[in-house]
C-alpha atoms as a PDB file:
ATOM      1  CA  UNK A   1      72.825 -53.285 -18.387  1.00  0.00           C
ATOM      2  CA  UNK A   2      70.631 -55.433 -16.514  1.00  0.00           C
ATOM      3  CA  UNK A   3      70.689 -56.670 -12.855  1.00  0.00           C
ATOM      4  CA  UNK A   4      72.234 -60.148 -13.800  1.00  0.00           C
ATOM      5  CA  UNK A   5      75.044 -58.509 -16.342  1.00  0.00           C
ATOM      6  CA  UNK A   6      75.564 -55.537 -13.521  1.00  0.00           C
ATOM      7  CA  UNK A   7      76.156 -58.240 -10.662  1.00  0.00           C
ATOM      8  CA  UNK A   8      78.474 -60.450 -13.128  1.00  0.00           C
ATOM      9  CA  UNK A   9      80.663 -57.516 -14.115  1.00  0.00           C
ATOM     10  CA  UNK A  10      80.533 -56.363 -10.574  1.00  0.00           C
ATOM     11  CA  UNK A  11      81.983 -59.540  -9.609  1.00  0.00           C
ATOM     12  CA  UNK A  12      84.451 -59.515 -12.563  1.00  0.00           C
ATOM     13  CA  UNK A  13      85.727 -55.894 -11.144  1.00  0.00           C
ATOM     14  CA  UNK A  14      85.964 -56.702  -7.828  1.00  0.00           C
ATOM     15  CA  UNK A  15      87.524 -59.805  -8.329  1.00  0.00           C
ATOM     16  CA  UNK A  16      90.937 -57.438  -9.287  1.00  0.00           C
ATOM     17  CA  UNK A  17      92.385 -60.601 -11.587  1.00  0.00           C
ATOM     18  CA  UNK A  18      91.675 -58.722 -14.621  1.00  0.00           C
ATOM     19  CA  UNK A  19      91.941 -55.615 -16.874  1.00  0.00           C
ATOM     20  CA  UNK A  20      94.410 -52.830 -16.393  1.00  0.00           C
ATOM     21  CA  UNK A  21      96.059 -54.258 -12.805  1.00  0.00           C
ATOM     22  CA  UNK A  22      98.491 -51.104 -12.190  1.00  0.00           C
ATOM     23  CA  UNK A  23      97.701 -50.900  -8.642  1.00  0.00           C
ATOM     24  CA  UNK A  24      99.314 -54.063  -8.029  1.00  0.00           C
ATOM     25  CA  UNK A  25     102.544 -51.779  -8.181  1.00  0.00           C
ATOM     26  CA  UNK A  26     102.879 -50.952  -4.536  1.00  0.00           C
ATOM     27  CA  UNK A  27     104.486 -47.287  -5.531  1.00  0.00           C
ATOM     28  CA  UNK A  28     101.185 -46.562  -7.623  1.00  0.00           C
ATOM     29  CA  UNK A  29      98.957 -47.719  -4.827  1.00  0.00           C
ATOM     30  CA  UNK A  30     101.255 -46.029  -2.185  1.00  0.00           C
ATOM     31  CA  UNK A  31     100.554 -42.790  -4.517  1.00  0.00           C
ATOM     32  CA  UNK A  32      96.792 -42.921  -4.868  1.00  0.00           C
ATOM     33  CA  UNK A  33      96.053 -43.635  -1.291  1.00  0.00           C
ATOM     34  CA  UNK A  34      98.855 -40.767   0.018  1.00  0.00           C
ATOM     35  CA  UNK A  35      96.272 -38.573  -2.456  1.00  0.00           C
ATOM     36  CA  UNK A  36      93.444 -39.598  -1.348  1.00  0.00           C
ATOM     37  CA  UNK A  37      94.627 -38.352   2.677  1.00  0.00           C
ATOM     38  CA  UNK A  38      95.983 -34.977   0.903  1.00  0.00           C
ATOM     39  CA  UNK A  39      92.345 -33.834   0.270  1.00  0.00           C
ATOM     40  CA  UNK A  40      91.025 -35.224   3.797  1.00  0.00           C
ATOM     41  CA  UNK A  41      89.774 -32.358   5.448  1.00  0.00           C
ATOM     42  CA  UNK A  42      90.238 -29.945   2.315  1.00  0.00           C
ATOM     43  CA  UNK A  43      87.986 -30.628  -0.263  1.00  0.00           C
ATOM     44  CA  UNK A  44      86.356 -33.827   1.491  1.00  0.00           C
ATOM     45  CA  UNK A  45      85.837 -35.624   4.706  1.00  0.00           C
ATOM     46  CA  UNK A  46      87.341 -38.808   3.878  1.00  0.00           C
ATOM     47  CA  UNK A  47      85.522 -41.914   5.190  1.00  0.00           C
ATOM     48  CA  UNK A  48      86.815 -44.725   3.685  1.00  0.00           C
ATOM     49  CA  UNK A  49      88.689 -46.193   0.714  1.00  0.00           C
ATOM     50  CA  UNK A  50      89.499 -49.329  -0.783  1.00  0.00           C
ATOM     51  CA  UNK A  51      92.634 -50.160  -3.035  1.00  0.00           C
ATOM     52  CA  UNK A  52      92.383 -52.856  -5.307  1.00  0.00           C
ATOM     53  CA  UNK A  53      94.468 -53.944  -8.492  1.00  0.00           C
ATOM     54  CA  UNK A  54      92.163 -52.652 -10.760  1.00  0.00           C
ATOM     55  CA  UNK A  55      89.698 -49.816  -9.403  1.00  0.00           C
ATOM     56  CA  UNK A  56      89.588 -48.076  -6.184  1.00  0.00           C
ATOM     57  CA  UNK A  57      86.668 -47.347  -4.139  1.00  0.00           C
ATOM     58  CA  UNK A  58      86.231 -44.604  -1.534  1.00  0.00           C
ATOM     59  CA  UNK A  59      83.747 -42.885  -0.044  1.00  0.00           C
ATOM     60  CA  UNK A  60      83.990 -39.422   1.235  1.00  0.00           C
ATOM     61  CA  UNK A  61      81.984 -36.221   1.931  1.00  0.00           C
ATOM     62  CA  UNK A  62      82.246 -32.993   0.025  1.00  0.00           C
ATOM     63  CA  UNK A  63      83.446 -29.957   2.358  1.00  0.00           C
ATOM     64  CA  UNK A  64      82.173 -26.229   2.184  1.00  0.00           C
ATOM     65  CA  UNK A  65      84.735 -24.262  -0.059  1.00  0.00           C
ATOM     66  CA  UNK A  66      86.552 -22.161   2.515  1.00  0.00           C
ATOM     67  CA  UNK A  67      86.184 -18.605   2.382  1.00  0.00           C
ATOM     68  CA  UNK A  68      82.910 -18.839  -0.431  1.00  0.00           C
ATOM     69  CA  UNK A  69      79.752 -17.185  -1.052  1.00  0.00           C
ATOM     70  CA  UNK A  70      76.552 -18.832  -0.487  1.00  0.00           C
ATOM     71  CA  UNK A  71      75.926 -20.247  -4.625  1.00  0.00           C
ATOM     72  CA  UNK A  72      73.797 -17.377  -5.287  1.00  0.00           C
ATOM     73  CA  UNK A  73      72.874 -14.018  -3.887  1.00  0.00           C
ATOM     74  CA  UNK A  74      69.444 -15.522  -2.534  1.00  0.00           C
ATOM     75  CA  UNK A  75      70.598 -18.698  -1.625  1.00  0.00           C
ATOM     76  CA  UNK A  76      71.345 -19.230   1.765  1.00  0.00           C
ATOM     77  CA  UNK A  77      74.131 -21.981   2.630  1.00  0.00           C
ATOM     78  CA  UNK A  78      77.665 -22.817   1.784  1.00  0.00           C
ATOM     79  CA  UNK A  79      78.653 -23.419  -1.702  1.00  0.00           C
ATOM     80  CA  UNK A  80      80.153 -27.121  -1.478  1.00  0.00           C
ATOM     81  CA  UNK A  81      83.077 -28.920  -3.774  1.00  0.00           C
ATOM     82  CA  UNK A  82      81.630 -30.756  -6.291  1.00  0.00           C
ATOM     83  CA  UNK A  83      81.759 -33.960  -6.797  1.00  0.00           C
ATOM     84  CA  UNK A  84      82.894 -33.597 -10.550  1.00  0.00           C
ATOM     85  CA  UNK A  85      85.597 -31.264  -9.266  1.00  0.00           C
ATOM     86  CA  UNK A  86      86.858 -33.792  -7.080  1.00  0.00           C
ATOM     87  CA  UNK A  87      87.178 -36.487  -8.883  1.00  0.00           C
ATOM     88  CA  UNK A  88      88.856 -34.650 -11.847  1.00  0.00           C
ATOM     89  CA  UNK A  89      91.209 -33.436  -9.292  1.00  0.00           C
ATOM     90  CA  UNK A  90      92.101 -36.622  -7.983  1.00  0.00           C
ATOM     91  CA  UNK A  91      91.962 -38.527 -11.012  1.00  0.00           C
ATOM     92  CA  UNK A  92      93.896 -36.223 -12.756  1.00  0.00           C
ATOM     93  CA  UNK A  93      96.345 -35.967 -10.180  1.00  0.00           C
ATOM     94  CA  UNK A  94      97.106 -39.632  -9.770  1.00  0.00           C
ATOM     95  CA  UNK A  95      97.451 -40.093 -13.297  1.00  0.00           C
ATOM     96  CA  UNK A  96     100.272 -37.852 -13.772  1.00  0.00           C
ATOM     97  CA  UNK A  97     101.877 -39.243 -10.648  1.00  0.00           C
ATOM     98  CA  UNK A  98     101.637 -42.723 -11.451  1.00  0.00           C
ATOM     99  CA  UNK A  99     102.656 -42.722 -15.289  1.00  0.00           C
ATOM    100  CA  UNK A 100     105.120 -40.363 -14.199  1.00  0.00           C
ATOM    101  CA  UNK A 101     106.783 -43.817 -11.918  1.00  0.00           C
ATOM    102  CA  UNK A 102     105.749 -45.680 -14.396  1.00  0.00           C
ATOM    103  CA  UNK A 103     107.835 -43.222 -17.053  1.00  0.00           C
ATOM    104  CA  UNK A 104     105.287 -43.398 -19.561  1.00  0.00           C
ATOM    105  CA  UNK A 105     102.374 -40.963 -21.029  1.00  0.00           C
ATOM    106  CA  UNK A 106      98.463 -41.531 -21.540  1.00  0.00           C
ATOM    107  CA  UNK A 107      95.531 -42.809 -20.114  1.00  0.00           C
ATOM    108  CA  UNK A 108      95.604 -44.238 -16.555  1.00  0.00           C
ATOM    109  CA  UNK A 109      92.087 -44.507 -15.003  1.00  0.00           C
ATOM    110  CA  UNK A 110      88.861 -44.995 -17.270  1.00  0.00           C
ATOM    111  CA  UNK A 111      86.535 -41.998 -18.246  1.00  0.00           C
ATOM    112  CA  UNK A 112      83.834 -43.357 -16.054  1.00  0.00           C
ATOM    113  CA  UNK A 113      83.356 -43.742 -12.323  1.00  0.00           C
ATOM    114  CA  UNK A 114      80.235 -44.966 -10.095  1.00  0.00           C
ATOM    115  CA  UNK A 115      79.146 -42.670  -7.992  1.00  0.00           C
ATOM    116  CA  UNK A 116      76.516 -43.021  -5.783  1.00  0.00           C
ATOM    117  CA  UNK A 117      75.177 -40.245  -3.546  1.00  0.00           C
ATOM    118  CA  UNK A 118      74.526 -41.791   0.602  1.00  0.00           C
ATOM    119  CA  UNK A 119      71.131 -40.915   1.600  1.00  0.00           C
ATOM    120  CA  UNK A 120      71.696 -41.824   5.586  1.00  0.00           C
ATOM    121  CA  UNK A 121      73.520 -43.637   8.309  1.00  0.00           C
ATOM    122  CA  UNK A 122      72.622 -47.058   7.365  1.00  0.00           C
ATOM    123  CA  UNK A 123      73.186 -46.952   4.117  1.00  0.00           C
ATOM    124  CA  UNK A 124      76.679 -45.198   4.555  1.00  0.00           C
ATOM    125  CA  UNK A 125      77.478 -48.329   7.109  1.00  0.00           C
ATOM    126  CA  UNK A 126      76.266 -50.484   4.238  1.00  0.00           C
ATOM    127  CA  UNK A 127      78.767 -48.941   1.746  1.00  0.00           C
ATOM    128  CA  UNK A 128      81.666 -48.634   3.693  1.00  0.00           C
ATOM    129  CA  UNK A 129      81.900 -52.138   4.738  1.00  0.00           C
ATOM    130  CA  UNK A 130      80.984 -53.221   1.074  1.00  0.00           C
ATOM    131  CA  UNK A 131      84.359 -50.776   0.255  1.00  0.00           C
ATOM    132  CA  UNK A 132      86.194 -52.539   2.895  1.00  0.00           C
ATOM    133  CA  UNK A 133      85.319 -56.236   2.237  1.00  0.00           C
ATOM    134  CA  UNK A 134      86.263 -56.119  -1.447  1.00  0.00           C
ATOM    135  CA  UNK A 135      89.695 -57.621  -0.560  1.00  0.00           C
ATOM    136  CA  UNK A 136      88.173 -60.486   1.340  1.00  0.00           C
ATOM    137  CA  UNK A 137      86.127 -60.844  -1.593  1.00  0.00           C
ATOM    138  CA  UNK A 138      88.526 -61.329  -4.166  1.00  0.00           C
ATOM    139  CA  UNK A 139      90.790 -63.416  -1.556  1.00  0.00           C
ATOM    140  CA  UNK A 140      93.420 -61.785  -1.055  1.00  0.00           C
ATOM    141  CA  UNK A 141      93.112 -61.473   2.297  1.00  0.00           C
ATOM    142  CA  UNK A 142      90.856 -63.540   5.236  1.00  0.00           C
ATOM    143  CA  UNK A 143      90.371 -60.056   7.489  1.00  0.00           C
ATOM    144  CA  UNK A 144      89.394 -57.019   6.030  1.00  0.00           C
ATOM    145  CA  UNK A 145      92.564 -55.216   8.060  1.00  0.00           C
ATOM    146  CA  UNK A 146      95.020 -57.671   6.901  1.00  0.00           C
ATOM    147  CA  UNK A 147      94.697 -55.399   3.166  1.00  0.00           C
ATOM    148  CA  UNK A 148      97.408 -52.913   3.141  1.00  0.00           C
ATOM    149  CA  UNK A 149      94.989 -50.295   1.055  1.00  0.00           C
ATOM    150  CA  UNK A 150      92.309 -50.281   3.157  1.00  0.00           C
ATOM    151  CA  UNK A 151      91.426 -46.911   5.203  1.00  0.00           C
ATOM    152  CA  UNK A 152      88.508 -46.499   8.047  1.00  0.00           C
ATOM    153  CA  UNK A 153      88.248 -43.128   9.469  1.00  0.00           C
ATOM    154  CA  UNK A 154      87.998 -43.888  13.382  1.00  0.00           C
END
């Protein structure tokens, strides 16, 4: 996909008036972000996280498992939870939960996600108050606190 067709779809996404729009139900929302704080301080350090109607976005850093080896014998360091592991946990997770109040079966959330690794400060200031604004952006709200699903750590 190019730049322009990225951008476009981007703004398609965020918008939240379109595809799949399950997270409109308050109980499903309710149930992804009460998952998201589970893991918080677990498996992750969770930063920030944005609820929309049709895609979430959070941001978070992976923990040290507790209790683990370094990776390998002659590796020194803490062996880290992945990111794959993570996301299968939550997305598998708040799938079951949310057809389960939904009282139906199959697919909730799409194969794919975009992640995108933080390289420093700046840029993780840049993404969280992208994550934070996408409300304001579709217009559903004026202020970015005004949306219920929005999280800041302090």
């Amino acid at each position: 996909m190019n730049v322009a067709g990225s951008q476009k779809f981007e703004s398609v996404l965020d918008g939240g008036s379109c595809g799949p729009l399950g997270l409109q139900d308050e109980r499903l929302a309710d149930q992804v972000a009460e998952s998201l704080h589970y893991r918080d301080g677990n498996a992750y350090r969770l930063d920030a996280f944005s609820i929309m109607p049709n895609h979430v976005h959070v941001v978070f850093k992976p923990l040290p498992k507790k209790d683990s080896a370094p990776p390998c014998p002659n590796e020194v360091g803490e062996a880290y939870h992945s990111l794959a592991t993570i996301m299968q946990s939550l997305k598998g997770y708040t799938a079951h939960e949310c057809n389960r109040l939904l009282q139906r079966e199959g697919e909730f959330w799409a194969h794919e996600s975009y992640d995108h690794f933080v390289r420093d400060n700046e840029e993780w200031q840049r993404i969280v108050e992208y994550v934070l604004k996408n409300p304001v952006k579709a217009g559903f709200v004026k202020e970015r606190r005004q949306w219920k699903w929005n999280y800041r750590r302090d």
